[in-house]
C-alpha atoms as a PDB file:
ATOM      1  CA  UNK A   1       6.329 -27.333   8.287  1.00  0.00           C
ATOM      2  CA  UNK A   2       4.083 -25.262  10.797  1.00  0.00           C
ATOM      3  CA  UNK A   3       4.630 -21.569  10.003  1.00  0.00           C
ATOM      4  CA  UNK A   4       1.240 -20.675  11.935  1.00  0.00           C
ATOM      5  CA  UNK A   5       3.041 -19.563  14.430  1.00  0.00           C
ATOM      6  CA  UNK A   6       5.023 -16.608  13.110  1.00  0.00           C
ATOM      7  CA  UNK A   7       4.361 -12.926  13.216  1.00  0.00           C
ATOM      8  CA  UNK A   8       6.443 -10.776  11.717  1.00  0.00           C
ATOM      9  CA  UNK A   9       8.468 -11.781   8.275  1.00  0.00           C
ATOM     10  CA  UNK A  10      10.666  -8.794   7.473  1.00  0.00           C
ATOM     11  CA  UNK A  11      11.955  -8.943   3.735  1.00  0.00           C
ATOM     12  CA  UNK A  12      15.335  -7.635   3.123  1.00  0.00           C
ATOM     13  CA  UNK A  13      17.709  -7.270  -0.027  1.00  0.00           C
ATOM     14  CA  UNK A  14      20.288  -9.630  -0.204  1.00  0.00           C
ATOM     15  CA  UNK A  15      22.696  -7.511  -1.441  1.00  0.00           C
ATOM     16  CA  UNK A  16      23.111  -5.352   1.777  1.00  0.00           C
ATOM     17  CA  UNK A  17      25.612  -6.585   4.352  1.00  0.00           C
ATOM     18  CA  UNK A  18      24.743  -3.957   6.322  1.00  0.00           C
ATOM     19  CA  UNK A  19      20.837  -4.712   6.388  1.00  0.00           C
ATOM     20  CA  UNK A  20      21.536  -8.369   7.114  1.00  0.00           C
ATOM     21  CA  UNK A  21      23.950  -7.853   9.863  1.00  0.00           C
ATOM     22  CA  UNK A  22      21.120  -5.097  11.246  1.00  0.00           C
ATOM     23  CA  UNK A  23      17.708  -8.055  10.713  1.00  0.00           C
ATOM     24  CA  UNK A  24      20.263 -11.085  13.019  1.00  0.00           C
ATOM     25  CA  UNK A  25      19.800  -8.710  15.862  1.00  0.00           C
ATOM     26  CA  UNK A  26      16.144  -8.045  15.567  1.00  0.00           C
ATOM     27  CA  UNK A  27      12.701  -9.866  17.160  1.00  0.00           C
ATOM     28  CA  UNK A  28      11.402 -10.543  13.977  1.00  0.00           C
ATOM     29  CA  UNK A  29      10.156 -14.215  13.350  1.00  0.00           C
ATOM     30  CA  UNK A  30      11.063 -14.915  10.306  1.00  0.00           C
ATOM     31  CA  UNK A  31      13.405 -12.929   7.580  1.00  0.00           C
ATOM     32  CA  UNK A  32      13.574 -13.300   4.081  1.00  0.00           C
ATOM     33  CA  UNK A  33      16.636 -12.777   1.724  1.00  0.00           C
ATOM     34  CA  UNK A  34      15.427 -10.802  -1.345  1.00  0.00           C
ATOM     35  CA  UNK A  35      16.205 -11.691  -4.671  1.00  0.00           C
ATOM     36  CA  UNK A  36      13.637  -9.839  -7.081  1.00  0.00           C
ATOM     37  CA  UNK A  37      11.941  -6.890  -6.381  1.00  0.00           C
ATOM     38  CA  UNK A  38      14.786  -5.499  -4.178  1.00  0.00           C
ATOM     39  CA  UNK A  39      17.883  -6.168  -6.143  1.00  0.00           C
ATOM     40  CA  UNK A  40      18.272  -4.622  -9.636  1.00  0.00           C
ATOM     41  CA  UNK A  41      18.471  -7.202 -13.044  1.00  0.00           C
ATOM     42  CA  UNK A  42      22.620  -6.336 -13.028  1.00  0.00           C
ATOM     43  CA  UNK A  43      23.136  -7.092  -9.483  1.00  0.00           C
ATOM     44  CA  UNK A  44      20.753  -9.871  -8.986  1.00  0.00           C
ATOM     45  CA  UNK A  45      23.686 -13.020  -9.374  1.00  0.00           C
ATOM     46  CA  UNK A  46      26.058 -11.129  -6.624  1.00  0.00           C
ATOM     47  CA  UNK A  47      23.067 -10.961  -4.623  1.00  0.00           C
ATOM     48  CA  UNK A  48      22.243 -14.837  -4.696  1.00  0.00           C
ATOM     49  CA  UNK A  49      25.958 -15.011  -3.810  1.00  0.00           C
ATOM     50  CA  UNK A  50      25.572 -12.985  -0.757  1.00  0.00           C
ATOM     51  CA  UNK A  51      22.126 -14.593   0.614  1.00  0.00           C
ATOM     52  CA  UNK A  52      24.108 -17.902   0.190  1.00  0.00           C
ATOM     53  CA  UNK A  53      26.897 -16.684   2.082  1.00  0.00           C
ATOM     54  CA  UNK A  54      24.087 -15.387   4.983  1.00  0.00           C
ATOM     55  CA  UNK A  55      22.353 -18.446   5.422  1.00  0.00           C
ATOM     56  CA  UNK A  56      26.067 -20.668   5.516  1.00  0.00           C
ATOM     57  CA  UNK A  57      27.136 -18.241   7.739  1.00  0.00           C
ATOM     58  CA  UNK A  58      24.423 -18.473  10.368  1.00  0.00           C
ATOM     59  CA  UNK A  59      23.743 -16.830  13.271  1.00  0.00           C
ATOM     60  CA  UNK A  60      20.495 -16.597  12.777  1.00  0.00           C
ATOM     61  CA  UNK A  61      19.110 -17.491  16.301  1.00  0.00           C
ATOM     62  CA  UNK A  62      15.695 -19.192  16.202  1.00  0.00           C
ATOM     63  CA  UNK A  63      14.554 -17.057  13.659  1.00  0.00           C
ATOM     64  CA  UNK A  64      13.518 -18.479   9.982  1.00  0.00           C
ATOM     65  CA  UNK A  65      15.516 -17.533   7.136  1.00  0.00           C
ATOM     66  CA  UNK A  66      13.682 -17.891   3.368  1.00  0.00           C
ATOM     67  CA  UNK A  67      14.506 -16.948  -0.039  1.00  0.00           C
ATOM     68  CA  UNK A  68      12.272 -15.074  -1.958  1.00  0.00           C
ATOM     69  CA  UNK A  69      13.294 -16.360  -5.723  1.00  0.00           C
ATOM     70  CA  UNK A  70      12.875 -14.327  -9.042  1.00  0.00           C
ATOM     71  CA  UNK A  71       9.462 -15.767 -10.563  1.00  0.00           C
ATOM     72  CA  UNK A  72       8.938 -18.734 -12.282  1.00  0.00           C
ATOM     73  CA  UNK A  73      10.185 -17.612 -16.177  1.00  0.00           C
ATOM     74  CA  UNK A  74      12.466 -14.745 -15.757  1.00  0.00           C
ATOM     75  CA  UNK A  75      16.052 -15.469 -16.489  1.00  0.00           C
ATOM     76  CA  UNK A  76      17.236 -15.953 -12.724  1.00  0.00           C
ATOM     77  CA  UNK A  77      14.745 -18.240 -11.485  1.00  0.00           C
ATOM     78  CA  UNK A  78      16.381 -21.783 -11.800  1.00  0.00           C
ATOM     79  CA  UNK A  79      20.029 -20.312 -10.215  1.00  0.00           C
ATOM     80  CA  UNK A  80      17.776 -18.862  -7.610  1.00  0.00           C
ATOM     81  CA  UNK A  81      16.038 -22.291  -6.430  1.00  0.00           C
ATOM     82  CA  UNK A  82      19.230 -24.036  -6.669  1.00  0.00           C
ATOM     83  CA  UNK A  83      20.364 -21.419  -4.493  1.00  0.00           C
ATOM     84  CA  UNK A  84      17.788 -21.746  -2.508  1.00  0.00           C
ATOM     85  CA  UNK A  85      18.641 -25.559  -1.296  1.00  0.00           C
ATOM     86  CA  UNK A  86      21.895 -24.331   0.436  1.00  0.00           C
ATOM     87  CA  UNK A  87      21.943 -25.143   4.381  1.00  0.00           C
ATOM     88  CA  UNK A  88      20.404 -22.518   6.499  1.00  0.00           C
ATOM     89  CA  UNK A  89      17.067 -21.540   4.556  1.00  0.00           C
ATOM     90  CA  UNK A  90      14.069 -22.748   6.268  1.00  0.00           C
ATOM     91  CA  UNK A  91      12.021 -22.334   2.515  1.00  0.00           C
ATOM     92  CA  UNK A  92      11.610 -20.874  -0.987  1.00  0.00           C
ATOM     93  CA  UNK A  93       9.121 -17.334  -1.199  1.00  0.00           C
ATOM     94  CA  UNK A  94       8.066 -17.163  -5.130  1.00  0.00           C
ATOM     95  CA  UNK A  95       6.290 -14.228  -5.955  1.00  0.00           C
ATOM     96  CA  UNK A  96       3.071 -14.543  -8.746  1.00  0.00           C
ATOM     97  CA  UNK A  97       2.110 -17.892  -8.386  1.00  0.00           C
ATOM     98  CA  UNK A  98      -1.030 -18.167 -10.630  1.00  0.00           C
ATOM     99  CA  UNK A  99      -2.182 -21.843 -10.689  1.00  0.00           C
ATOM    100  CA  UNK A 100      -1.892 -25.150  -8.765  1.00  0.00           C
ATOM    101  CA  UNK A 101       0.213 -26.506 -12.001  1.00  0.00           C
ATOM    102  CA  UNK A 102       2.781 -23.492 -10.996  1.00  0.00           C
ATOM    103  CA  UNK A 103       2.899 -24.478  -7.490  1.00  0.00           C
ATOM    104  CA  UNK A 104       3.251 -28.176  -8.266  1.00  0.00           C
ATOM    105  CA  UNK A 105       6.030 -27.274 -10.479  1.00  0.00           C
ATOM    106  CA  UNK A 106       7.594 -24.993  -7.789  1.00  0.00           C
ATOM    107  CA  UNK A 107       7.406 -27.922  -5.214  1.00  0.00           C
ATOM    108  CA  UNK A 108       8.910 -30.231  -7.336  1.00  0.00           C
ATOM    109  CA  UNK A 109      12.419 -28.461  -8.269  1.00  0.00           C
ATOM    110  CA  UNK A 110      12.284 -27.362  -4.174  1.00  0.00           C
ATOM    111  CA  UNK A 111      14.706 -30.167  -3.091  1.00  0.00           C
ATOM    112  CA  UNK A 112      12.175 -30.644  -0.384  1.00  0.00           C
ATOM    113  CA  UNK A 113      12.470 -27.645   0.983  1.00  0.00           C
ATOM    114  CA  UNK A 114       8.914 -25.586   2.013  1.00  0.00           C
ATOM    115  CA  UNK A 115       7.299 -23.342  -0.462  1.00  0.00           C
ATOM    116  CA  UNK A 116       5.459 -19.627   0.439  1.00  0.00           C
ATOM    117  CA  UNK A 117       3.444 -18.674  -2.764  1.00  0.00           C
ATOM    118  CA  UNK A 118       2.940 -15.120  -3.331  1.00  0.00           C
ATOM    119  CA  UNK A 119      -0.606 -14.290  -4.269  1.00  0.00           C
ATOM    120  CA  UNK A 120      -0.467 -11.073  -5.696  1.00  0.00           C
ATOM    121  CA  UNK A 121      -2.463 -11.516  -9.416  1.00  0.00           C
ATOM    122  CA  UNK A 122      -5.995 -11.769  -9.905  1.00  0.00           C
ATOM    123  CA  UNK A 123      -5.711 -15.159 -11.344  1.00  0.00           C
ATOM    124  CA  UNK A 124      -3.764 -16.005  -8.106  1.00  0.00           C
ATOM    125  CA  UNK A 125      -6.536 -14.809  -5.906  1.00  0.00           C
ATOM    126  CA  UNK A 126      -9.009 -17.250  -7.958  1.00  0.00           C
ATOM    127  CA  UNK A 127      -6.867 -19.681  -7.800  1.00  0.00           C
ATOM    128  CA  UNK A 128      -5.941 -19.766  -4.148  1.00  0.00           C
ATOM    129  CA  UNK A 129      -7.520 -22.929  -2.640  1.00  0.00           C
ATOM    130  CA  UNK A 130      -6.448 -24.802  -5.513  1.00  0.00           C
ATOM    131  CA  UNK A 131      -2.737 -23.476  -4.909  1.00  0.00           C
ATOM    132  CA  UNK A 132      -2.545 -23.585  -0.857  1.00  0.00           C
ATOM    133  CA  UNK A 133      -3.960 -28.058  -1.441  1.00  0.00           C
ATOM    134  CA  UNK A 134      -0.705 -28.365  -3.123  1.00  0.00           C
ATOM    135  CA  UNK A 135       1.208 -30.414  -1.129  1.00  0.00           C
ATOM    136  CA  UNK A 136       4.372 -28.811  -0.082  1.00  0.00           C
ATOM    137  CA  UNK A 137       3.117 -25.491  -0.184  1.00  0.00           C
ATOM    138  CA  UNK A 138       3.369 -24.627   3.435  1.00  0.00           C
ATOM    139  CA  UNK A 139       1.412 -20.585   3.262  1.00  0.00           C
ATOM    140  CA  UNK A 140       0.080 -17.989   0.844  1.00  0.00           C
ATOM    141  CA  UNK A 141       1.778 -14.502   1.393  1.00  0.00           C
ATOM    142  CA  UNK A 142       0.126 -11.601  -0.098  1.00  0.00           C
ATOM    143  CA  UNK A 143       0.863  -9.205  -2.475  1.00  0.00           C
ATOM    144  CA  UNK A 144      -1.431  -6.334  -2.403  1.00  0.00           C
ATOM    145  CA  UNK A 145       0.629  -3.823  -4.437  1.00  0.00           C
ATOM    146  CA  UNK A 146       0.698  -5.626  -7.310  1.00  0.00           C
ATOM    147  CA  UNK A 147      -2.498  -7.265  -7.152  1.00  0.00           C
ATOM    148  CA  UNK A 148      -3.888  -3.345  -6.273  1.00  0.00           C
ATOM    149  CA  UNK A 149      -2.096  -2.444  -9.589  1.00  0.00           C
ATOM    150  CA  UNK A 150      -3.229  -5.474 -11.997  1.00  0.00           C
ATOM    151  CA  UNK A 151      -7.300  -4.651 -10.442  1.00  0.00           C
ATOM    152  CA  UNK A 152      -6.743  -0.460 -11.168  1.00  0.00           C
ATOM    153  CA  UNK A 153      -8.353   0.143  -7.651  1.00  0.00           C
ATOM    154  CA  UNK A 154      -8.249   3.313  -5.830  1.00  0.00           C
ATOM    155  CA  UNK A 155      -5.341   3.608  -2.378  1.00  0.00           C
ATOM    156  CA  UNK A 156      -7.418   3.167   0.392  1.00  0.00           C
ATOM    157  CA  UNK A 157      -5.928   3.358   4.308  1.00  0.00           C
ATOM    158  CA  UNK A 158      -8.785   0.557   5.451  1.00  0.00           C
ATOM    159  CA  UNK A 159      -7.520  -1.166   1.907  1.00  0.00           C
ATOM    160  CA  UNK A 160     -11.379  -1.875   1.337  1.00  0.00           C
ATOM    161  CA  UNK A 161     -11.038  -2.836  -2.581  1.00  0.00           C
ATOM    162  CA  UNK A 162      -8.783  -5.708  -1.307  1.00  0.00           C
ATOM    163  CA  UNK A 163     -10.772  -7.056   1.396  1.00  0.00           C
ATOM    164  CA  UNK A 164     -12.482  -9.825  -0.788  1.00  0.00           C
ATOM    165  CA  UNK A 165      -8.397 -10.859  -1.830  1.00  0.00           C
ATOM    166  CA  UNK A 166      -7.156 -10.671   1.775  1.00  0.00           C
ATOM    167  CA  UNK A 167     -10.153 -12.617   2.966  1.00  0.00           C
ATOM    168  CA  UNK A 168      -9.590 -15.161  -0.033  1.00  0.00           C
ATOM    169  CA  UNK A 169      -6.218 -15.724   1.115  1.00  0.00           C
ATOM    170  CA  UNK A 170      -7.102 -16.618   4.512  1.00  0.00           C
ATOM    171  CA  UNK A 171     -10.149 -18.966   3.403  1.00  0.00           C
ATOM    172  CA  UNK A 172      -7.819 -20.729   1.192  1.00  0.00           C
ATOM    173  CA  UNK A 173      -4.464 -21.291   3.636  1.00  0.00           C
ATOM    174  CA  UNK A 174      -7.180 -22.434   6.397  1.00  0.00           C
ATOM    175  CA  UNK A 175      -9.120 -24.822   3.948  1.00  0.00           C
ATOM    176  CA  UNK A 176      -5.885 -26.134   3.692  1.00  0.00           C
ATOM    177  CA  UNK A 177      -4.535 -26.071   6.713  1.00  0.00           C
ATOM    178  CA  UNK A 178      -1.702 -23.740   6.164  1.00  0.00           C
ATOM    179  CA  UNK A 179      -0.266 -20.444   7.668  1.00  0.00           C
ATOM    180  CA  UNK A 180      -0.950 -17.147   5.790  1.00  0.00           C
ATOM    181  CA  UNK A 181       0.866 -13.622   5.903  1.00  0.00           C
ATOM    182  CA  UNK A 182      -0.626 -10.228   5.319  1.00  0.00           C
ATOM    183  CA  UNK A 183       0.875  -7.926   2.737  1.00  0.00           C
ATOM    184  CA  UNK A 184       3.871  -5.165   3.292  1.00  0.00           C
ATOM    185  CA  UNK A 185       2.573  -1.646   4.464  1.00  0.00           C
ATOM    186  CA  UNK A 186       4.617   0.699   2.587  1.00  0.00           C
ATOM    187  CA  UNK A 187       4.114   3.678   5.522  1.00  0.00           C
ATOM    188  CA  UNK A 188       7.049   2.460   7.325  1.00  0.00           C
ATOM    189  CA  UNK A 189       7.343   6.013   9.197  1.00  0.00           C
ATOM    190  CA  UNK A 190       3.818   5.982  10.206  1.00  0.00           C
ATOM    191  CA  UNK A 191       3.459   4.073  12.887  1.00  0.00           C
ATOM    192  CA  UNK A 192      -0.211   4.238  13.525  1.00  0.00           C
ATOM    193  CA  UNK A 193      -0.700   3.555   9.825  1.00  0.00           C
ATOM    194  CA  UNK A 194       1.093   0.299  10.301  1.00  0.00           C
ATOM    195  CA  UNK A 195      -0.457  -0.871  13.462  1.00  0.00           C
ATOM    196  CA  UNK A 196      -4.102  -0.257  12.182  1.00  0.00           C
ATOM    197  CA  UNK A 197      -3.414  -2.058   9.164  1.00  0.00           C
ATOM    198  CA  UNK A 198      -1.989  -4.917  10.856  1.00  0.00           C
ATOM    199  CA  UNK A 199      -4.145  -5.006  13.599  1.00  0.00           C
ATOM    200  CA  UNK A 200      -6.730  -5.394  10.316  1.00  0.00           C
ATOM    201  CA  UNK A 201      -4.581  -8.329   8.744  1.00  0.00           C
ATOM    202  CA  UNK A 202      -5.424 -10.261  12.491  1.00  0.00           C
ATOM    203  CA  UNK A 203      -9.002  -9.501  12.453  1.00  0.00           C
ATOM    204  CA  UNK A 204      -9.156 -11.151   9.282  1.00  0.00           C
ATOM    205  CA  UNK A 205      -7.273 -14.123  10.188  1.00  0.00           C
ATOM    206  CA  UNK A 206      -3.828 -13.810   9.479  1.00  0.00           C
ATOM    207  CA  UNK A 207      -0.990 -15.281  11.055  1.00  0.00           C
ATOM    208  CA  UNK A 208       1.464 -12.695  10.608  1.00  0.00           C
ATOM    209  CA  UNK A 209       2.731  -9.915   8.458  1.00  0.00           C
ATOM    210  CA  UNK A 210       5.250  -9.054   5.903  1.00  0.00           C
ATOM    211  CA  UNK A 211       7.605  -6.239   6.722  1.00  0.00           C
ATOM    212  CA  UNK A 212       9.759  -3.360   4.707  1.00  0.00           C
ATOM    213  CA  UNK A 213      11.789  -2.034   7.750  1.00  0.00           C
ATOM    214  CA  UNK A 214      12.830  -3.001  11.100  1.00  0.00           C
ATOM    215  CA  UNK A 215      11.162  -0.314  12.405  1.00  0.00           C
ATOM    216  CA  UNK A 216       7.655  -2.726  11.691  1.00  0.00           C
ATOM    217  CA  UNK A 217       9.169  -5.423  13.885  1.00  0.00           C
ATOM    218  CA  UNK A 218       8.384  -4.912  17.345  1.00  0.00           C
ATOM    219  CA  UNK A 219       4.824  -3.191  16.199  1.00  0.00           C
ATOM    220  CA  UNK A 220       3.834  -6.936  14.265  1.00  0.00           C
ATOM    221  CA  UNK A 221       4.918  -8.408  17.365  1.00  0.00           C
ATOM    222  CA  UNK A 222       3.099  -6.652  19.761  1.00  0.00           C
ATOM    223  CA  UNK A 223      -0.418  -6.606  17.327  1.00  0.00           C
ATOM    224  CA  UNK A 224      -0.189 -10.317  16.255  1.00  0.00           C
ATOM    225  CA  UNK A 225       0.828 -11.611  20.295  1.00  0.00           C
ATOM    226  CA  UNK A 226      -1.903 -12.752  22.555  1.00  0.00           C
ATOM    227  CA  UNK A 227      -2.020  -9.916  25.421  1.00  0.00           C
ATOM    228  CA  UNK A 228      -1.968 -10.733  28.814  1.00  0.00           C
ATOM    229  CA  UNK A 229      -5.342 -10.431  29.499  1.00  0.00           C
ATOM    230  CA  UNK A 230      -5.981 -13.163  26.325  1.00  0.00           C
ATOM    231  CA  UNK A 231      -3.553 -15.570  27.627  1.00  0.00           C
ATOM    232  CA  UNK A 232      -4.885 -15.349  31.599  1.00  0.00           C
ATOM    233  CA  UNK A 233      -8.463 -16.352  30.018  1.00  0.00           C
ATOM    234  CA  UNK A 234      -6.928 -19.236  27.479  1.00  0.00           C
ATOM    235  CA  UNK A 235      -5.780 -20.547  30.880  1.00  0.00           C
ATOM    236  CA  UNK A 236      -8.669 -20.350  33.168  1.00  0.00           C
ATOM    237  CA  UNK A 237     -10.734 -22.197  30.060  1.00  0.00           C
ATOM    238  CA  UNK A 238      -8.731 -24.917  30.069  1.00  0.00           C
ATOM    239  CA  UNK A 239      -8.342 -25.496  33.689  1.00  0.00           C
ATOM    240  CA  UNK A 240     -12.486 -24.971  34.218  1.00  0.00           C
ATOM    241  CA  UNK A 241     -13.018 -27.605  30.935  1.00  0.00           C
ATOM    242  CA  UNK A 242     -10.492 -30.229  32.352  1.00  0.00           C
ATOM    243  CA  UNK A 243     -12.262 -29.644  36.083  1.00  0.00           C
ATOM    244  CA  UNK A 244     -15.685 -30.322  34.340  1.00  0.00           C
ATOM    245  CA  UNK A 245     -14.128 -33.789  32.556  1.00  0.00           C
ATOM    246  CA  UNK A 246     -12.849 -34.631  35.543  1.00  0.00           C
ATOM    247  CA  UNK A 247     -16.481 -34.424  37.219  1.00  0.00           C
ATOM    248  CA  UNK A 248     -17.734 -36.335  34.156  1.00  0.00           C
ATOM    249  CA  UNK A 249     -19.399 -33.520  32.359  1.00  0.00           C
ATOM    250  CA  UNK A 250     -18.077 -32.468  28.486  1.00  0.00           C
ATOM    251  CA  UNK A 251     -18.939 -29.186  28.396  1.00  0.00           C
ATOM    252  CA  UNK A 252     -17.406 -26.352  31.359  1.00  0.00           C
ATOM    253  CA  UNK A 253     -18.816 -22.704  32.204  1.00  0.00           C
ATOM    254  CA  UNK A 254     -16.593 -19.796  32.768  1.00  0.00           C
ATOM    255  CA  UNK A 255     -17.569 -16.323  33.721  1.00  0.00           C
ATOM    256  CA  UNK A 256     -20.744 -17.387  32.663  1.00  0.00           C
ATOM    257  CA  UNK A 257     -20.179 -18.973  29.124  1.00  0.00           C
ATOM    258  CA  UNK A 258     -20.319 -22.396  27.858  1.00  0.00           C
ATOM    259  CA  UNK A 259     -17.031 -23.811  27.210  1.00  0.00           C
ATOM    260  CA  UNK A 260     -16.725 -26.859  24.936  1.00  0.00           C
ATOM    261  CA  UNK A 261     -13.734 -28.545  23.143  1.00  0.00           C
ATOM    262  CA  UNK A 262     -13.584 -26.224  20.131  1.00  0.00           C
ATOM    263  CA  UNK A 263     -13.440 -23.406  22.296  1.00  0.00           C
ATOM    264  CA  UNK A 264     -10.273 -25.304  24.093  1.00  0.00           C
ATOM    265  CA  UNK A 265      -8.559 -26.016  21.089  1.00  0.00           C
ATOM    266  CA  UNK A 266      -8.814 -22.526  19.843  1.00  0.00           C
ATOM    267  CA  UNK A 267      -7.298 -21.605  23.798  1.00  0.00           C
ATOM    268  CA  UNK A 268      -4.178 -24.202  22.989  1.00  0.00           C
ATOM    269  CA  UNK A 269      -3.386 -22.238  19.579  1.00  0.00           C
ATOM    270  CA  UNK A 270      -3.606 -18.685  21.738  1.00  0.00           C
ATOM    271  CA  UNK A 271      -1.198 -20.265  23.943  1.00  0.00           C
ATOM    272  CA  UNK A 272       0.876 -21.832  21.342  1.00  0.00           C
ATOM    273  CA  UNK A 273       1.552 -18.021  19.229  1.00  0.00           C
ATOM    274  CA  UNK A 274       2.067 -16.604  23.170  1.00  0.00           C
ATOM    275  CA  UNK A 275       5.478 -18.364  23.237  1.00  0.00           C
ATOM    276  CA  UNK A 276       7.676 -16.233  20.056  1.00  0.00           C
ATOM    277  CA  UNK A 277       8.896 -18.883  17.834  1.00  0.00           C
ATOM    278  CA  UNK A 278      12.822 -17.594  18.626  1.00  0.00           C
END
């Protein structure tokens, strides 16, 4: 499953009717259905209940629905996979997966169904490559609170003691030819502190980001969508290479600049994430 070409991925808990009726009318991408960090221990089996009922129910438009599972060892993670195989979610999100050996496990008791593994440990950041080859694992989503907690580093608003993890992450989906989602910013009523860090997650490479409140949708969308000005150029590169095969000639100038095939593919992908997924 491509999931390259989704930009926002708002998490909600759910055990809120209120918050899932809210995220079917939004532009996000993607939405996941919160089991673990969101929903206390005592409410966690009335909230499987309810994200079962969400995803049977439907009405989801074009937009992906996922799971994100208690971890692999706590007491609700088996009920939460089976949950997970119900009709209507597009994939399993399991936070702290540490090794390939976890994520071969996860894919194996996934019915089939697309895994996101959570890299949010320092033995997951090691071990990224080695978990994004797993077949089955279709992207690495980071963690960064956790992972800023297990490394004791200081808050930072350019997140600068992360940028070797968030980098990792990235190296490792594309190595592997997976998509990969930027961490949650917690500033949800600073707007400028969300758009700076996400237009950071797309200079690094990301595909998308994770989101805490619908208030972070239309922002992602806007930083993580080609602009007009991108597209218009994706465009006039592919029409001036195609003119230059056409004349018998592999590589194409525009506006001055050689244009050659990898420059053409990277146009198609621009023009590809221009067209939301819903």
């Amino acid at each position: 499953m491509d999931l390259t070409t989704l930009r926002s991925v708002l998490y909600l808990p759910a055990n809120r009717p209120s918050a899932i009726a809210k995220a079917r009318t939004l532009a996000a991408d993607a939405v996941i259905l919160d089991l673990e960090d969101a929903v206390q221990s005592d409410a966690k089996p009335d909230a499987r209940a309810a994200a079962v009922t969400a995803a049977l129910d439907g009405g989801w438009g074009g937009k992906r629905l996922f799971l994100r599972v208690n971890g692999i060892g706590t007491p609700w993670h088996e009920a939460d996979m089976a949950a997970a195989g119900e009709k209507g979610f597009a994939g399993i999100v399991v936070p702290k997966v540490d090794s390939a050996g976890e994520a071969q496990r996860l894919v194996a008791h996934a019915g089939g169904r697309p895994v996101l593994a959570m890299i949010e440990t320092p033995a997951a950041v090691l071990n990224a490559a080695a978990i994004a080859a797993v077949p089955g694992i279709a992207a690495l989503v980071a963690g960064m609170a956790d992972l800023a907690k297990a490394l004791n580093c200081g808050a930072d608003p350019e997140r600068r003691p992360l940028l070797y993890s968030l980098s990792a992450i990235v190296l490792a989906a594309r190595a592997a030819g997976i998509a990969c989602f930027d961490g949650v910013c917690t500033e949800f009523r600073n707007e400028a502190a969300f758009i700076a860090e996400a237009a950071q997650g797309k200079m690094l490479g990301f595909d998308g980001k994770t989101l805490i409140h619908p208030s972070q949708v239309d922002p992602c969308n806007r930083v993580f969508s080609p602009t007009e000005a991108e597209v218009a150029q994706a465009h006039a590169m592919i029409a001036a290479y195609e003119a230059a095969l056409a004349a018998g000639r592999g590589v194409a100038t525009l506006d001055g600049q050689m244009v050659e095939v990898l420059h053409i593919d990277q146009a198609r992908h621009l023009l590809a994430r221009a067209t939301p997924p819903h």
